[in-house]
Protein backbone atom coordinates (compact mmCIF):
# COMPACT_ATOMS: atom_id res chain seq x y z
CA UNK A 1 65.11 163.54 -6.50
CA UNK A 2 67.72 166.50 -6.98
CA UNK A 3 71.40 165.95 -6.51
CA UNK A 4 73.88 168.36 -4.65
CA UNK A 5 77.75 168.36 -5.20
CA UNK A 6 80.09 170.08 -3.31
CA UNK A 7 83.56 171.79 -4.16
CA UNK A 8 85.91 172.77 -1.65
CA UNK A 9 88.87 175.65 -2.80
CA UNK A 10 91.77 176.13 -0.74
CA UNK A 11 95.36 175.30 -0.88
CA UNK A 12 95.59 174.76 2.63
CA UNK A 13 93.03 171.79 2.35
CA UNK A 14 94.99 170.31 -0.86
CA UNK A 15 98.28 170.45 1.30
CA UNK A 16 96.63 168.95 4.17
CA UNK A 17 97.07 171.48 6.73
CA UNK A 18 93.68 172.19 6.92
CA UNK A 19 91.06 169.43 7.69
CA UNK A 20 87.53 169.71 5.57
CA UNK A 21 85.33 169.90 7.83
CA UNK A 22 82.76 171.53 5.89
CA UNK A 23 82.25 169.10 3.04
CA UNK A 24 81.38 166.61 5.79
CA UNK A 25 78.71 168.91 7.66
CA UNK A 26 77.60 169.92 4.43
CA UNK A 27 77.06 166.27 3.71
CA UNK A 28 75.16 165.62 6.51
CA UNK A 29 72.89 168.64 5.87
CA UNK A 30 71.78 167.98 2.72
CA UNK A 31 71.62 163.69 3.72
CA UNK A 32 68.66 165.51 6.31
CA UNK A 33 66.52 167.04 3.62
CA UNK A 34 66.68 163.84 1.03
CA UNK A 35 69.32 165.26 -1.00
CA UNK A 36 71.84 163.18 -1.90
CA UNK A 37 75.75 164.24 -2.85
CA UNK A 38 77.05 162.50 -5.59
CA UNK A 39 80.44 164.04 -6.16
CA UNK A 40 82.71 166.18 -4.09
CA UNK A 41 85.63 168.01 -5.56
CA UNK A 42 88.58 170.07 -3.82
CA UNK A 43 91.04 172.53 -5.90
CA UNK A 44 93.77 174.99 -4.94
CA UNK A 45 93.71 178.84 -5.35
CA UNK A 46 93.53 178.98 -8.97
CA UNK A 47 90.86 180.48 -11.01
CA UNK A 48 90.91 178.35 -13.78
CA UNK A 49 90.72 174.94 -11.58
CA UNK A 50 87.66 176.73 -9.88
CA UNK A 51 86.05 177.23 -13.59
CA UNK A 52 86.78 173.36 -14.52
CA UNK A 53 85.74 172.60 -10.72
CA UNK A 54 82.25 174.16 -11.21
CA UNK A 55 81.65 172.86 -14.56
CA UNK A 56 82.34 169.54 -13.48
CA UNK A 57 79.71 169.73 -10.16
CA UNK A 58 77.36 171.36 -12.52
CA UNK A 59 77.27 167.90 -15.20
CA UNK A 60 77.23 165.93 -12.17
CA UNK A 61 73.59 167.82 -9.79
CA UNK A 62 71.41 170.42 -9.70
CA UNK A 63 72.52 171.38 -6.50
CA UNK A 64 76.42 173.04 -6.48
CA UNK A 65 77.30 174.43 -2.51
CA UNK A 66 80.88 175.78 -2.83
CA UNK A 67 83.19 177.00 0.33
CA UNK A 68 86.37 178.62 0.42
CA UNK A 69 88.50 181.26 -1.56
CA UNK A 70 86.28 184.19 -0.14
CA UNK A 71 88.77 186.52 1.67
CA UNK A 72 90.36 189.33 0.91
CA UNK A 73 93.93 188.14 0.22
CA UNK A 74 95.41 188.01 -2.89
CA UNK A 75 94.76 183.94 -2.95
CA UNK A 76 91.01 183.98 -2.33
CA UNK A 77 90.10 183.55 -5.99
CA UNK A 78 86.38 182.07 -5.82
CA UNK A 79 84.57 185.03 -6.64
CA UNK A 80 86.69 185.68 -9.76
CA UNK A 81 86.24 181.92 -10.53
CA UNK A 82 82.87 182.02 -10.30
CA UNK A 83 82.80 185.18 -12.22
CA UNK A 84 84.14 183.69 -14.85
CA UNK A 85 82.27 180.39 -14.75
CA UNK A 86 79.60 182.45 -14.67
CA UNK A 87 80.62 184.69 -17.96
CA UNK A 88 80.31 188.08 -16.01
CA UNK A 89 82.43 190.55 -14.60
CA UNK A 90 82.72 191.59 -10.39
CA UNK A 91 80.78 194.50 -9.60
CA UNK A 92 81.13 196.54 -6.45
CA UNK A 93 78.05 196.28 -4.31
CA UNK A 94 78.17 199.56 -2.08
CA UNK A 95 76.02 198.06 0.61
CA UNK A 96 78.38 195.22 1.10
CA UNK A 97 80.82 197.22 1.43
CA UNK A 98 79.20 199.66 4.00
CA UNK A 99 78.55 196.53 6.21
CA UNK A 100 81.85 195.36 5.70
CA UNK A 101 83.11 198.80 6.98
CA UNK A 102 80.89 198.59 9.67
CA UNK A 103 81.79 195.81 10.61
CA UNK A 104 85.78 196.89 11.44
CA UNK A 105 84.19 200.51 12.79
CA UNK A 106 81.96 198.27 15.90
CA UNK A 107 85.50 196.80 17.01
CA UNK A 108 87.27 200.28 16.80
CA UNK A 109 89.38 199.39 13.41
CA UNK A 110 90.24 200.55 10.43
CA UNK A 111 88.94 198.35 7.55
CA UNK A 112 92.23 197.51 5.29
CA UNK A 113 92.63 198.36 1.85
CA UNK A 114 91.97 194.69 0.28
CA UNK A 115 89.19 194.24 2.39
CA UNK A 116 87.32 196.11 -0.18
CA UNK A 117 87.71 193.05 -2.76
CA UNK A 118 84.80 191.37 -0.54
CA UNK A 119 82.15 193.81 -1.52
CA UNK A 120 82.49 192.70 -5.14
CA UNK A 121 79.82 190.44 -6.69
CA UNK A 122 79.54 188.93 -9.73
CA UNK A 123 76.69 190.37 -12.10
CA UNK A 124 73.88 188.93 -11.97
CA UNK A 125 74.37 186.64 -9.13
CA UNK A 126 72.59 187.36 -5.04
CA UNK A 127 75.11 188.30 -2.17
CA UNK A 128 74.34 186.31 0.52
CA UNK A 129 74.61 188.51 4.15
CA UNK A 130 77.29 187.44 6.37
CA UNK A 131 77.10 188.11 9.89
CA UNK A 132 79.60 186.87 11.23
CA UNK A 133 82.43 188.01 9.36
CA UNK A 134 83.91 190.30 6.50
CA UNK A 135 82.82 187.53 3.59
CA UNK A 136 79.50 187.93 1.70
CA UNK A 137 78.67 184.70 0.06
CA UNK A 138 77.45 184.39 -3.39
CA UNK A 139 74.20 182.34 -4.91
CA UNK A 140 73.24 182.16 -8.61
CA UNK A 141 70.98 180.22 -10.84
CA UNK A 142 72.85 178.93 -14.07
CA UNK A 143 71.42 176.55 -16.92
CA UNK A 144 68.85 175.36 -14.43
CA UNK A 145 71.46 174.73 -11.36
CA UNK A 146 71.53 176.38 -8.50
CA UNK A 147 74.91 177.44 -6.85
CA UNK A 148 76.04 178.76 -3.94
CA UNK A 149 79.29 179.66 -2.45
CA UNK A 150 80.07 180.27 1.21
CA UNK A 151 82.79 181.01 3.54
CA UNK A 152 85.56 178.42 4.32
CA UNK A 153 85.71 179.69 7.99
CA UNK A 154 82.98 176.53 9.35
CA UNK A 155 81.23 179.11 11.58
CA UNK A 156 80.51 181.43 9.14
CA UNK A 157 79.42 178.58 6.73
CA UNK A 158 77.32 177.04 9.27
CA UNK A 159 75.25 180.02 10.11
CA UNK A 160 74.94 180.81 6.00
CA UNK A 161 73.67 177.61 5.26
CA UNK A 162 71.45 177.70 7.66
CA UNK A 163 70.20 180.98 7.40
CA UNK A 164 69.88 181.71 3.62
CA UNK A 165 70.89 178.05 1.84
CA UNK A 166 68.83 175.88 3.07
CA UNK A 167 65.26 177.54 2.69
CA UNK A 168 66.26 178.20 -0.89
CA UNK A 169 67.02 174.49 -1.57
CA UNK A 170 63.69 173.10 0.15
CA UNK A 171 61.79 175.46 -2.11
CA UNK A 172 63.53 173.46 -5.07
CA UNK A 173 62.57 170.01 -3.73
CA UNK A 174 59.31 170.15 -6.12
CA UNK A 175 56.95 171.23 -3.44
CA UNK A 176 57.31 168.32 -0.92
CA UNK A 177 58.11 168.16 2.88
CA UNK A 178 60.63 166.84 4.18
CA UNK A 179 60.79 165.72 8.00
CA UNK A 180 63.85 164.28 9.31
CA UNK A 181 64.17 161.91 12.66
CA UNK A 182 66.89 160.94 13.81
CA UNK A 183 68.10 158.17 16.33
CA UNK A 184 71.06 157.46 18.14
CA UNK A 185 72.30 154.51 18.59
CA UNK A 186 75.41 152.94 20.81
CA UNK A 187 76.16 149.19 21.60
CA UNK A 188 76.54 147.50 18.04
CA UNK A 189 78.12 148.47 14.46
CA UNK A 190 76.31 149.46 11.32
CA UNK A 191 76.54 146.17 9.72
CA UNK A 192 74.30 144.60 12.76
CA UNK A 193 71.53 147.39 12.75
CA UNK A 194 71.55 146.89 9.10
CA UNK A 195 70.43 142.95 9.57
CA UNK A 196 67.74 143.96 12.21
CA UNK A 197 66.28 146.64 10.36
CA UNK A 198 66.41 144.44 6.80
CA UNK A 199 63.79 145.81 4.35
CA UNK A 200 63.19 148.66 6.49
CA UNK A 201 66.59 150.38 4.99
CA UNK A 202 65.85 149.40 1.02
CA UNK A 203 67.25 152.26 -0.95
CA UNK A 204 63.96 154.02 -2.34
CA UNK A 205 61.84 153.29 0.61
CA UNK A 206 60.07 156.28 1.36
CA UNK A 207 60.52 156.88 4.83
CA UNK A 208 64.40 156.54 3.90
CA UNK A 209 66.27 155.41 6.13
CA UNK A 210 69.94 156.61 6.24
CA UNK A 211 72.83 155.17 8.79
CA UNK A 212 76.21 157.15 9.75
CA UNK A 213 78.73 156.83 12.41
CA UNK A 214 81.18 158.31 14.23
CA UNK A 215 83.30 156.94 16.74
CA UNK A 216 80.72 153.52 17.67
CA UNK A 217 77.95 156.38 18.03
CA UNK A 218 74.97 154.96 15.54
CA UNK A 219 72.79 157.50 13.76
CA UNK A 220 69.56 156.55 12.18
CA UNK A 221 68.35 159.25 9.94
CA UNK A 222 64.34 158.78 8.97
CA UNK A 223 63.83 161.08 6.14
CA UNK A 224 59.55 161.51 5.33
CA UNK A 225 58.61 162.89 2.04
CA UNK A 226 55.08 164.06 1.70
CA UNK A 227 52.95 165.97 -0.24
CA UNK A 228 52.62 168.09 2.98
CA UNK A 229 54.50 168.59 6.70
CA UNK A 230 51.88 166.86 8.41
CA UNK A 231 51.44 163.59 6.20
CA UNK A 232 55.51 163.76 6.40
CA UNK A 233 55.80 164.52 9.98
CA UNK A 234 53.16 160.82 11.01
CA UNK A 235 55.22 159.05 8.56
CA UNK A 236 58.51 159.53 10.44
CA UNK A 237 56.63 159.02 13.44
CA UNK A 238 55.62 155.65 12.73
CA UNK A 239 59.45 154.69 11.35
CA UNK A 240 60.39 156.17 14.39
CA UNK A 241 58.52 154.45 16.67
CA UNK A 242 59.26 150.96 14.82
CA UNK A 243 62.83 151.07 14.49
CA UNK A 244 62.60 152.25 18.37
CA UNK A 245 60.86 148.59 18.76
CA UNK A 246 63.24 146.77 16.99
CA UNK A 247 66.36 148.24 18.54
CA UNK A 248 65.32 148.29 21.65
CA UNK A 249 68.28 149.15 24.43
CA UNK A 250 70.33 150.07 21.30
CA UNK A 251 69.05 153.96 21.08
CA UNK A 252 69.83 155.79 23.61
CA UNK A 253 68.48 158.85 22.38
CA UNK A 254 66.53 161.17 19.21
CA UNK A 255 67.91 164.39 17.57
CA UNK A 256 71.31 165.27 18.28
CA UNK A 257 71.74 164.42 21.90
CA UNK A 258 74.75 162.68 23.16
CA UNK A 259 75.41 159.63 25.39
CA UNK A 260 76.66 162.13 28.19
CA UNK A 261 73.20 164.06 27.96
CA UNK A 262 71.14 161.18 28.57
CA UNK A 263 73.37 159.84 31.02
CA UNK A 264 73.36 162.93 33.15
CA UNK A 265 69.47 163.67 32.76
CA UNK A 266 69.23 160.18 33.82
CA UNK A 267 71.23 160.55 37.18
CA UNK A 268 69.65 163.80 37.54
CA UNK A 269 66.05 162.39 37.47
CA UNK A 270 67.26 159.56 39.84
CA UNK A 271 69.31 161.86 41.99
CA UNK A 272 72.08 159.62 41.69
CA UNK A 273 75.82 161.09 41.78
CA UNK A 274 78.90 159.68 40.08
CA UNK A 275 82.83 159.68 40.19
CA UNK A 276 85.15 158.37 37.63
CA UNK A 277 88.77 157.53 38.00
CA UNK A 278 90.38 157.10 34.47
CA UNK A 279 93.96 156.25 34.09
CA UNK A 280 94.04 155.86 29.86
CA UNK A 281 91.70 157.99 28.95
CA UNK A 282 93.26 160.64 30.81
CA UNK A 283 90.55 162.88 31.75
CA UNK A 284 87.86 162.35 28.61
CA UNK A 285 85.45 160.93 30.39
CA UNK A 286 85.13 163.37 33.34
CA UNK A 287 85.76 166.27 30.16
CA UNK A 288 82.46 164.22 28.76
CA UNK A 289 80.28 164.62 31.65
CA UNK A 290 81.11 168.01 32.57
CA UNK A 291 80.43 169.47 29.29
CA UNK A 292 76.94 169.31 30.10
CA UNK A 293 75.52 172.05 31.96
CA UNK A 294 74.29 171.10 35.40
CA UNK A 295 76.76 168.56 35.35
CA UNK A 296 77.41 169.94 39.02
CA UNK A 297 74.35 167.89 40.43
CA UNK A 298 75.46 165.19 39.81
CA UNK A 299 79.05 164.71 39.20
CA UNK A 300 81.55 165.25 42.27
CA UNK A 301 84.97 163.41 41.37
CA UNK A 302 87.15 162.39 39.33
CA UNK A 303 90.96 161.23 39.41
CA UNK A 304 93.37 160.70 36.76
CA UNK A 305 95.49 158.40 38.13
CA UNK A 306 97.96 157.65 35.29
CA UNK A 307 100.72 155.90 37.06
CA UNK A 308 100.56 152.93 39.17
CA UNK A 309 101.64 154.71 42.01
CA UNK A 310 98.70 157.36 41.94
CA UNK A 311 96.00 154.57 42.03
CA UNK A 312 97.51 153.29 44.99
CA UNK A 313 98.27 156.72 46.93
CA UNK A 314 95.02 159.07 45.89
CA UNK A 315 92.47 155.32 45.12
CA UNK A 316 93.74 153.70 47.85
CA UNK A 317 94.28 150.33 44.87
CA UNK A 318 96.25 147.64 46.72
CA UNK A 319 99.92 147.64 45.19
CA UNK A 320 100.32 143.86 45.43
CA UNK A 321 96.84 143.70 43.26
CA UNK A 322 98.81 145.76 40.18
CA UNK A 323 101.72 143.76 40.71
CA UNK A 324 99.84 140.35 40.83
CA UNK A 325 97.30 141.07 37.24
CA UNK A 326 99.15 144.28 36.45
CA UNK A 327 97.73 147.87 35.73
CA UNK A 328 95.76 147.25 32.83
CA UNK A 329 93.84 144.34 34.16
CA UNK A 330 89.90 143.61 35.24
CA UNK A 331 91.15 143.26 38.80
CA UNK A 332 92.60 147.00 38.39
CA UNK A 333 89.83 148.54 36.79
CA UNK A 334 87.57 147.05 39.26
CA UNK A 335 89.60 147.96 42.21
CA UNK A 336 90.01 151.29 40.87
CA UNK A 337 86.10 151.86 40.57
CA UNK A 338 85.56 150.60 44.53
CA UNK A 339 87.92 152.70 45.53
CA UNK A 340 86.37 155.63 43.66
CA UNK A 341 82.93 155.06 45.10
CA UNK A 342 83.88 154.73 48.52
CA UNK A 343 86.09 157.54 48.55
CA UNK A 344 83.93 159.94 46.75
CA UNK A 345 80.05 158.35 48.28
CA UNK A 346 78.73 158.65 44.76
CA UNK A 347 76.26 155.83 43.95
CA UNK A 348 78.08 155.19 41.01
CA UNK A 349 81.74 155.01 40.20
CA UNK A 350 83.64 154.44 37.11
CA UNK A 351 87.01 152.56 36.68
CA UNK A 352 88.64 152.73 33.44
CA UNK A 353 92.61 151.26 32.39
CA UNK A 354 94.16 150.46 29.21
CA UNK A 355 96.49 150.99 26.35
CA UNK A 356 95.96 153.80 24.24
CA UNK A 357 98.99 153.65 22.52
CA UNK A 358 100.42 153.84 19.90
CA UNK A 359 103.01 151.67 21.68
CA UNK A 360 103.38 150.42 25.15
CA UNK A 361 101.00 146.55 23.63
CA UNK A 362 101.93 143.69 23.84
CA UNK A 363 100.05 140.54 22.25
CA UNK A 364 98.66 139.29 25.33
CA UNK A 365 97.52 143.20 26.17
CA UNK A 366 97.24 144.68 22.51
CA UNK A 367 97.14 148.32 21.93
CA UNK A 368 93.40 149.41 22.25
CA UNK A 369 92.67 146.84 25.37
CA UNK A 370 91.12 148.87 27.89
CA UNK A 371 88.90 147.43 30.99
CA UNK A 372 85.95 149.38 32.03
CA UNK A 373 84.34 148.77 35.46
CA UNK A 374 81.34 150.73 36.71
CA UNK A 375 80.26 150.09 40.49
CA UNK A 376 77.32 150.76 42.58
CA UNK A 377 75.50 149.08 45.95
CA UNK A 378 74.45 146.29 43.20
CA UNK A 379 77.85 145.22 42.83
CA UNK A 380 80.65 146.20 39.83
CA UNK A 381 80.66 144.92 36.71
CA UNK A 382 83.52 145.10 34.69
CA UNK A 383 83.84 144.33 30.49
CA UNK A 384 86.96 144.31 28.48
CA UNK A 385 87.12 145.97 25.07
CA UNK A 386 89.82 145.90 22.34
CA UNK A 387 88.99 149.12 20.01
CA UNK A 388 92.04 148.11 17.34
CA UNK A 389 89.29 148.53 15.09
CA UNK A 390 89.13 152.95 15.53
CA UNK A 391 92.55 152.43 14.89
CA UNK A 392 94.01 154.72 11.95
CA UNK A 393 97.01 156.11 9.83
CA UNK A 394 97.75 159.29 12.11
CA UNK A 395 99.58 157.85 15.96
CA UNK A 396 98.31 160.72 17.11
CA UNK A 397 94.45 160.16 16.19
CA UNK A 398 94.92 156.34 17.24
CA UNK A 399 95.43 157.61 20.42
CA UNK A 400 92.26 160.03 20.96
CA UNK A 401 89.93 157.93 19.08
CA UNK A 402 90.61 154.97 21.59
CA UNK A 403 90.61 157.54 24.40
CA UNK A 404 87.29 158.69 23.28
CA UNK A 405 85.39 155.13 22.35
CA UNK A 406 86.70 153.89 26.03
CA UNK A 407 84.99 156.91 27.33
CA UNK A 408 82.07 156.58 25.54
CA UNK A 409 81.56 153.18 26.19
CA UNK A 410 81.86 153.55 29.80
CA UNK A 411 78.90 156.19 29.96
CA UNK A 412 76.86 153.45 27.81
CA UNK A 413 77.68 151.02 30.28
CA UNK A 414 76.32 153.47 33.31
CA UNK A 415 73.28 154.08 30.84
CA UNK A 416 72.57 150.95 30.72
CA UNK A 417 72.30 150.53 34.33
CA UNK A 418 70.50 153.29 35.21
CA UNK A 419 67.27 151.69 33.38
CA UNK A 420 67.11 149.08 35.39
């Protein structure tokens, strides 16, 4: 099985003011085709660190995808890294450079001066064609590795990798096919879909079976490897079909959709309408269900009322009920999702109070408690949550990652009742 490591260059990622994204996409990308990343390395705007940073990756896989350091300032030093990693020199590529000039002329611009660095390639190596920007990436075989460097800016990476890095790395995975399934999974942690799926995840299993997650959303990655696409493509579909089986209500859905996408297509296909009214989560979960598009069939309201005076005056929530169990209470959130449905005559409504903090708990009512009630002509059910366990370093994060597990636990709760 080849190896992949990936090296990140860019000051602004050592100093932290820019996140890296990429390494974490990247990750993902190469997790889909079998291809696992053994090492990751990030290093500043300095051509020597880039050399030591290359040689390192290079020991470590066969597989080195670089990003970053490809502009045309005077501290995008990749390309004379790699040039020197590589023991060549840059040479101007004419064509790059017409593109690159073409690319200012379509917006009515004049290309600047240092833009010209861009068009220069190291010897030897393949420019890889950027369309979206100014930045040509670079790809180059050395001492039986195969490396390629790409933009920093994600979208330009993205559509690279994509494009013109990823064919060339399947054609190095020894003449097998890889087909990739994936389910998603809400309701439980890794740990528990780990005990239910038992042997089923043994490392060297072929279907593999990889798990990630991001914010309570479960991912179940079914990687097939076959001596051809078909014999690949039935071997995912039986994993797929098991694990399906075994999880039962767990998955909510296959590829990359999201909890709001099956939620809508479900009220769509029922012709059933809903209204949320959110207090703590400020707007995330009405944000959530109208990022989908013909969200308009199907969702009609939605308040944010943040203050205990707003639930009363725009929900029509009795103000002796948040006095007696106070805002953040099942009675509230329950109260909150009646009032919802009746006002709006949606079939389903959604309540939703709690602490997001990061202050404002207490330890009866800890920071993360929220209450979630969804209603209908069935009757409301309402759960309590605490989500202290989202909770990290950065107040600010705290604050949206609560926001955004409250939300999406309230659409899993309406999921869940619209397959009964």
């Amino acid at each position: 099985m080849k190896k992949a490591s990936i090296v990140s260059i860019g000051n602004e990622i050592l100093s932290g003011q820019t996140i890296d994204t990429n390494a974490s996409w990247l990750g993902g990308k190469l997790l889909e085709i079998g291809t696992p990343v053994v090492s990751s390395y990030t290093v500043g705007d300095d051509i020597d660190a880039i050399v030591r940073s290359l040689k390192l990756a290079g020991d470590d896989a066969e597989l080195v995808l670089i990003t970053g350091g490809l502009g045309p300032t005077d501290d995008d030093l990749t390309r004379q890294g790699f040039a020197k990693f590589f023991g060549t020199e840059l040479l101007l590529q004419n064509e790059l450079l017409r593109k690159i000039e073409d690319f200012f002329a379509k917006r009515n611009l004049q290309m600047p001066a240092k833009n010209k660095i861009q068009a220069y390639i190291p010897a030897g190596a393949k420019a890889l064609v950027n369309n979206l920007g100014t930045a040509p990436g670079i790809m180059a075989e050395i001492s039986g590795r195969l490396f390629a460097v790409m933009p920093g800016v994600p979208s330009e990476m993205k559509q690279m990798f994509e494009e013109l890095v990823l064919p060339e790395l399947l054609q190095l995975l020894d003449g097998r096919a890889v087909v990739v399934k994936k389910l998603r999974c809400f309701g439980t942690g890794e740990s528990n879909i780990a005990e239910m799926l038992g042997s089923l995840m043994n490392r060297g299993r072929n279907p593999l079976i990889n798990c990630t997650a991001s914010y309570s959303v479960i991912t179940l990655h079914i990687i097939a490897t076959a001596e051809d696409r078909d014999k690949a493509q039935r071997m995912a579909e039986r994993d797929e079909k098991i694990l399906t089986e075994l999880l039962g209500e767990l998955v909510y859905g296959t590829g990359r959709q999201t909890l709001a996408e099956v939620v809508g297509e479900k009220l769509a296909q029922q012709n059933k309408t809903i209204a949320v009214a959110e207090s703590c989560t400020g707007g995330t979960l009405a944000k959530l269900l109208t990022d989908i598009p013909g969200a308009s069939g199907y969702f009609t309201h939605g308040w944010i009322t943040y203050s205990n005076a707003a639930k009363t005056s725009q929900l029509g929530v009795p103000a002796d009920l948040i006095e007696d169990y106070g805002a953040v209470s099942e009675q509230t959130a329950a109260a909150m999702a009646r009032c919802a449905r009746k006002k709006a005559g949606t079939a389903f409504a959604i309540g939703i109070t709690g602490i997001a903090g990061p202050s404002g708990g207490s330890e009866q009512k800890p920071v993360g408690l929220v209450y979630i009630s969804v209603d209908s002509a069935n009757g409301c059910e309402t759960r309590h949550f605490i989500f202290s366990h989202v909770r990290i370093q950065a107040k600010r994060r705290d604050r949206d990652s609560i926001r955004l597990h409250a939300a999406q636990t309230a659409l899993n709760m309406l999921r869940l009742k619209l397959q009964i």
